[in-house]
Protein backbone atom coordinates (compact mmCIF):
# COMPACT_ATOMS: atom_id res chain seq x y z
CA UNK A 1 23.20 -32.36 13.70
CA UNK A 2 21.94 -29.84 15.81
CA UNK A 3 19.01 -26.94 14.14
CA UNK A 4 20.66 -23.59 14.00
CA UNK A 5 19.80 -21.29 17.08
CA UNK A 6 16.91 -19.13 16.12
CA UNK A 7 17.83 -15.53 17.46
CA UNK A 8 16.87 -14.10 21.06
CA UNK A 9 15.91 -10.85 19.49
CA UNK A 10 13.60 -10.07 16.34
CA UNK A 11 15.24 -6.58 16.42
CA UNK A 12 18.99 -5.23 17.19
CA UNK A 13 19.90 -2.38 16.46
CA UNK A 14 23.78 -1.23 17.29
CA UNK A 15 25.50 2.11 17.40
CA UNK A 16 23.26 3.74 14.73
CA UNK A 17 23.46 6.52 13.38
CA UNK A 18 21.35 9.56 11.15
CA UNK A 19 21.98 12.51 10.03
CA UNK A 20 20.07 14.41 7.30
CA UNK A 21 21.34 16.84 4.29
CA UNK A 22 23.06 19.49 5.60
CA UNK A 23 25.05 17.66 8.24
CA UNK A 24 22.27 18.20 11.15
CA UNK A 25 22.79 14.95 13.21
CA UNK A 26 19.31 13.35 14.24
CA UNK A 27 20.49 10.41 16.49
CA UNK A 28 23.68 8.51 17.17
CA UNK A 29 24.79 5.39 19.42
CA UNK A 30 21.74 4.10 19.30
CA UNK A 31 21.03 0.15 20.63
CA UNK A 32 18.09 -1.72 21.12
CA UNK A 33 16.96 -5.06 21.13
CA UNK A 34 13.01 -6.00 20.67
CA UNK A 35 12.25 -9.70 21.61
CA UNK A 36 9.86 -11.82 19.99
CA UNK A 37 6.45 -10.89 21.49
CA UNK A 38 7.61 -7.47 22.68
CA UNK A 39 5.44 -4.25 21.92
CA UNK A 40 7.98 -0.81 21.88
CA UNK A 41 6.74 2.60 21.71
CA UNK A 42 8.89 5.14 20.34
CA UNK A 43 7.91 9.07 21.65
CA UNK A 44 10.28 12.46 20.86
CA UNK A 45 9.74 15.83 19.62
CA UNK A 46 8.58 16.42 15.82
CA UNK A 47 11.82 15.99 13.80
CA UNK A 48 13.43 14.10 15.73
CA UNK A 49 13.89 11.16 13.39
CA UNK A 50 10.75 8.94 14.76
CA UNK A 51 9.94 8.12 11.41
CA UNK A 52 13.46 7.74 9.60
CA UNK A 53 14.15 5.43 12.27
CA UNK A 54 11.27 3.07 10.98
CA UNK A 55 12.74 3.59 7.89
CA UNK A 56 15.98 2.74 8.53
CA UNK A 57 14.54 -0.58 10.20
CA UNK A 58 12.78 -1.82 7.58
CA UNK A 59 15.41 -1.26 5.12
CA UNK A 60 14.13 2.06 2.85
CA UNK A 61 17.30 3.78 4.07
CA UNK A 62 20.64 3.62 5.14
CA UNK A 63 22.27 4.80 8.45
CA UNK A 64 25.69 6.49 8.78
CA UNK A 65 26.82 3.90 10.95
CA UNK A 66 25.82 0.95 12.68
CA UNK A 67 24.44 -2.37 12.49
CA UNK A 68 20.48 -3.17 11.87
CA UNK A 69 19.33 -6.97 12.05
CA UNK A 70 16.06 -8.58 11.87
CA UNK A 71 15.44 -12.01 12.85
CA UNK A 72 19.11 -12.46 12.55
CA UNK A 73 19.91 -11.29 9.25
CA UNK A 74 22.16 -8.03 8.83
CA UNK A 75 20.71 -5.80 6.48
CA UNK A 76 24.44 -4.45 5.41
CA UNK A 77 24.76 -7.70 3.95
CA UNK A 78 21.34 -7.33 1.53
CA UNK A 79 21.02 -5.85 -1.37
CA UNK A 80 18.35 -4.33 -2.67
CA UNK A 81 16.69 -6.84 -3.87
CA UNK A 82 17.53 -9.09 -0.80
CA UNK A 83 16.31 -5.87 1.77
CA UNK A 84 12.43 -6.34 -1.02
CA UNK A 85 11.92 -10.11 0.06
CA UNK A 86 13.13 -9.49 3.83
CA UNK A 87 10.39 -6.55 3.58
CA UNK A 88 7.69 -9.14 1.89
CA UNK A 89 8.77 -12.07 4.60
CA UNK A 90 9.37 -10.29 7.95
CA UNK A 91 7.86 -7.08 8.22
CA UNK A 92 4.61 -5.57 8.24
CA UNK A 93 4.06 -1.74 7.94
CA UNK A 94 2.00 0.48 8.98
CA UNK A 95 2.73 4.23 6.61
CA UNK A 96 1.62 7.30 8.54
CA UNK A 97 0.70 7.87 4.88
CA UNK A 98 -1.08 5.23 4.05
CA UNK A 99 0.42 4.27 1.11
CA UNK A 100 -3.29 2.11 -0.11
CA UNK A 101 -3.44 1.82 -3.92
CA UNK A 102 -6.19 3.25 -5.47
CA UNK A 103 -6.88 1.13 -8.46
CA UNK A 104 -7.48 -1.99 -5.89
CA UNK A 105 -10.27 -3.16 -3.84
CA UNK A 106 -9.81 -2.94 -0.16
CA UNK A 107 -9.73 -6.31 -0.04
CA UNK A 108 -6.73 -6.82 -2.72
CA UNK A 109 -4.95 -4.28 -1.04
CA UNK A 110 -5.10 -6.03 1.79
CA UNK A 111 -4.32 -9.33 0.33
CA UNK A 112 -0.84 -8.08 -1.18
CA UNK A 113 1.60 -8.98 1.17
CA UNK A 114 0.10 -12.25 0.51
CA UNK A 115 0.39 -12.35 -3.10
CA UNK A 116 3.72 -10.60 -3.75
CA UNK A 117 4.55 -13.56 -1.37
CA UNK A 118 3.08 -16.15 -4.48
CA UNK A 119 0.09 -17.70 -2.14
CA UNK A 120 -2.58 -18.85 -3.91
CA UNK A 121 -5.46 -16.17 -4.94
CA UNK A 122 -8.22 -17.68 -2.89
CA UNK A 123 -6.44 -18.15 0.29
CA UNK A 124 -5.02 -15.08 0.44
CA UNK A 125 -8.58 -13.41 -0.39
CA UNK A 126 -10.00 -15.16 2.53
CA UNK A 127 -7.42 -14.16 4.66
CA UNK A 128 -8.03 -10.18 3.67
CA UNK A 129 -11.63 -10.98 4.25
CA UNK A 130 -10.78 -11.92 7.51
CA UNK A 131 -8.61 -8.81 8.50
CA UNK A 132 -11.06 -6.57 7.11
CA UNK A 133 -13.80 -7.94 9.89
CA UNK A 134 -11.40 -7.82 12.42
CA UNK A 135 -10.90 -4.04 11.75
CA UNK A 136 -14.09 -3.53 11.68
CA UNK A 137 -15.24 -3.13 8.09
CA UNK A 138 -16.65 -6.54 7.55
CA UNK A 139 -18.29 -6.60 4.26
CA UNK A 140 -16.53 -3.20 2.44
CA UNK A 141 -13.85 -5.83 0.58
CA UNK A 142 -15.23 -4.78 -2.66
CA UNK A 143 -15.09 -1.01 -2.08
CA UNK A 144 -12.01 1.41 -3.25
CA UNK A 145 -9.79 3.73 -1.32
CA UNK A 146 -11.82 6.54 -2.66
CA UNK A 147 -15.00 5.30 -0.77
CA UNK A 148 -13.04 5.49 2.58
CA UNK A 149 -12.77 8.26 5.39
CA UNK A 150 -9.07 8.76 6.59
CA UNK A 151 -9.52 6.26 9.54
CA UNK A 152 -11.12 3.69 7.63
CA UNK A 153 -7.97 4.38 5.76
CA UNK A 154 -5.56 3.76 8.50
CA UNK A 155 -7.33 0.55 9.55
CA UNK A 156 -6.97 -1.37 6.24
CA UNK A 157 -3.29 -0.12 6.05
CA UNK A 158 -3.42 -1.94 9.52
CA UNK A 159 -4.78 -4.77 7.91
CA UNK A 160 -2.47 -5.08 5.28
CA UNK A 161 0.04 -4.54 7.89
CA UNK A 162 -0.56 -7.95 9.51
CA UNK A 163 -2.44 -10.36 7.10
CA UNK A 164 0.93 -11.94 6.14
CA UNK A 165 1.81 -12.57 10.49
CA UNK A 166 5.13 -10.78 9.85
CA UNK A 167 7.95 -11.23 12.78
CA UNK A 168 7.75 -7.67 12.99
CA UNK A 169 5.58 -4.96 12.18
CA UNK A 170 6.33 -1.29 12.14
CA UNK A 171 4.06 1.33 12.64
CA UNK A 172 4.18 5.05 12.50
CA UNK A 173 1.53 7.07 14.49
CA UNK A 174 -1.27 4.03 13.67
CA UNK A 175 -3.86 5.56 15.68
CA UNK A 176 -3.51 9.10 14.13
CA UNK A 177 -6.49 9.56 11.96
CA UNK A 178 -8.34 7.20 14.56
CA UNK A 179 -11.44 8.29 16.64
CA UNK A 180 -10.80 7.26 20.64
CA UNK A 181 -13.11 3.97 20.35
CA UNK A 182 -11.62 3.00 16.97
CA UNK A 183 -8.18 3.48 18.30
CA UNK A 184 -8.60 1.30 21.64
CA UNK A 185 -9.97 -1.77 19.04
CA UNK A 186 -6.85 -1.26 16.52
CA UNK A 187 -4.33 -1.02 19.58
CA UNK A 188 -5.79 -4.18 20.66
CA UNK A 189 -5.51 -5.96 17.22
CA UNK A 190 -2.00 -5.19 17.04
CA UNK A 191 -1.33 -6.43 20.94
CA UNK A 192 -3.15 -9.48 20.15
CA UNK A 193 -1.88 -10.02 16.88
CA UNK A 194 1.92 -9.77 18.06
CA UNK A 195 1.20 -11.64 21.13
CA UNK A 196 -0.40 -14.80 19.01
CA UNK A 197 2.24 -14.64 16.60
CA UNK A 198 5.16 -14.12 18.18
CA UNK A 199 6.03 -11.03 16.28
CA UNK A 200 7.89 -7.66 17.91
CA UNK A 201 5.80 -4.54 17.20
CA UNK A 202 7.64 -0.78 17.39
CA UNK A 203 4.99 1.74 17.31
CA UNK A 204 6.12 5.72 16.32
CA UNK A 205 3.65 7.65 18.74
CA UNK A 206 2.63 10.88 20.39
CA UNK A 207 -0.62 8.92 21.84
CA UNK A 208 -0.33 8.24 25.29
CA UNK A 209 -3.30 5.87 24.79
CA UNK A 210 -0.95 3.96 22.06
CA UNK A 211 2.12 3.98 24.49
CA UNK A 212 0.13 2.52 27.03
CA UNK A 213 -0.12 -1.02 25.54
CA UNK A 214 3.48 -1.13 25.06
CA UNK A 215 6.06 -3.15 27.21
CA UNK A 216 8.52 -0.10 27.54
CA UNK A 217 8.13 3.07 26.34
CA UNK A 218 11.24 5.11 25.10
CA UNK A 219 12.08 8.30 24.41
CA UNK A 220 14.21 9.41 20.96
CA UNK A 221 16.53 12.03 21.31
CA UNK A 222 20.34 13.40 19.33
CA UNK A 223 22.24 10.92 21.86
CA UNK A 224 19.83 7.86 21.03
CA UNK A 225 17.53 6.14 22.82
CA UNK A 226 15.76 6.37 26.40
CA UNK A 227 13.40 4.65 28.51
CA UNK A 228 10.54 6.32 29.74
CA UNK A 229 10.00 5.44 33.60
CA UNK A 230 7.01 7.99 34.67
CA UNK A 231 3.77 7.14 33.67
């Protein structure tokens, strides 16, 4: 008996569509496939739907129409329930927000994923610990959000956004709050992160320094999605 065939893409997306209260259509028709591996940058005007798009893909809203899968499974056929553990098994995302709870240490923030995902307290500790060096705040694991600037913010969101290896992580404008030297190392972290893991990255960006390290670069607009081709 032959092992099911794992699927070519980590991402599809087919025909969808958005539009917000009041009828005002953001995008339709829109397709895309992200192989494992791949890193996509998604660019547009403010408004646009950038970010409901993320949203949409990970599951904290519905479409008008069309088809989202990830790693295979339709998210049409979830419930809610079903679209919380694909979030806690597949996905790893980075809130332009933040979204870091302020009654944990950095390094239990961190460590979530891990432990919403029932692995062990220790391991998933050390792998926080871990993270937190490799954005650069080595040692800080017993600090709280409060102590933290708005780009030390962003990198332990980052963190938390990758400790569990997800097949595909999300992020929306993760260099934002970033100085230039900070954002090269985080833009790194995530290329080499995806790239050891196998995981798809789409990135929500107006940095041309963050759309840089992607495979393709496309461009969000009412009629969907295209790619960008100048440099």
């Amino acid at each position: 008996m032959h092992a099911p065939a794992l699927p070519s893409a980590v991402l599809a997306l087919t025909g969808l569509a958005k539009s917000v209260p009041g009828g005002r259509r953001l995008f339709a028709g829109l397709d895309l496939d992200v192989a494992p591996g791949e890193i996509i940058a998604i660019m547009g005007e403010s408004g646009i739907g950038k970010s409901t798009l993320l949203n949409l893909i990970a599951g904290l809203d519905t479409g008008d129409a069309g088809t989202i899968a990830i790693a295979g499974t339709d998210l049409a056929g979830l419930d809610d329930d079903g679209r919380t553990v694909l979030r806690r098994d597949h996905i790893g995302f980075v809130f332009q927000a933040f979204h870091i709870l302020p009654h944990l240490t950095l390094a239990q923030n961190i460590a979530l994923p891990l432990v919403l995902a029932h692995a062990p307290g220790p391991p998933a500790l050390a792998a926080a610990t871990a993270m937190l060096a490799k954005v650069g705040l080595d040692g800080r694991g017993g600090d709280y959000p409060a102590q933290l600037s708005g780009g030390e913010l962003q990198r332990i969101a980052i963190a938390r956004a990758l400790v569990h290896r997800p097949a595909l992580i999300l992020a929306d404008e993760p260099t934002g709050n970033l100085d230039p030297e900070t954002a090269e190392r985080i833009l790194a972290l995530l290329l080499s992160e995806a790239r050891a893991s196998g995981a798809a990255a789409v990135i929500v960006t107006h940095s041309e320094r963050a759309a840089a390290v992607a495979d393709r670069v496309l461009v969000l607009g009412p009629a969907g999605l295209t790619l960008r081709t100048d440099g």
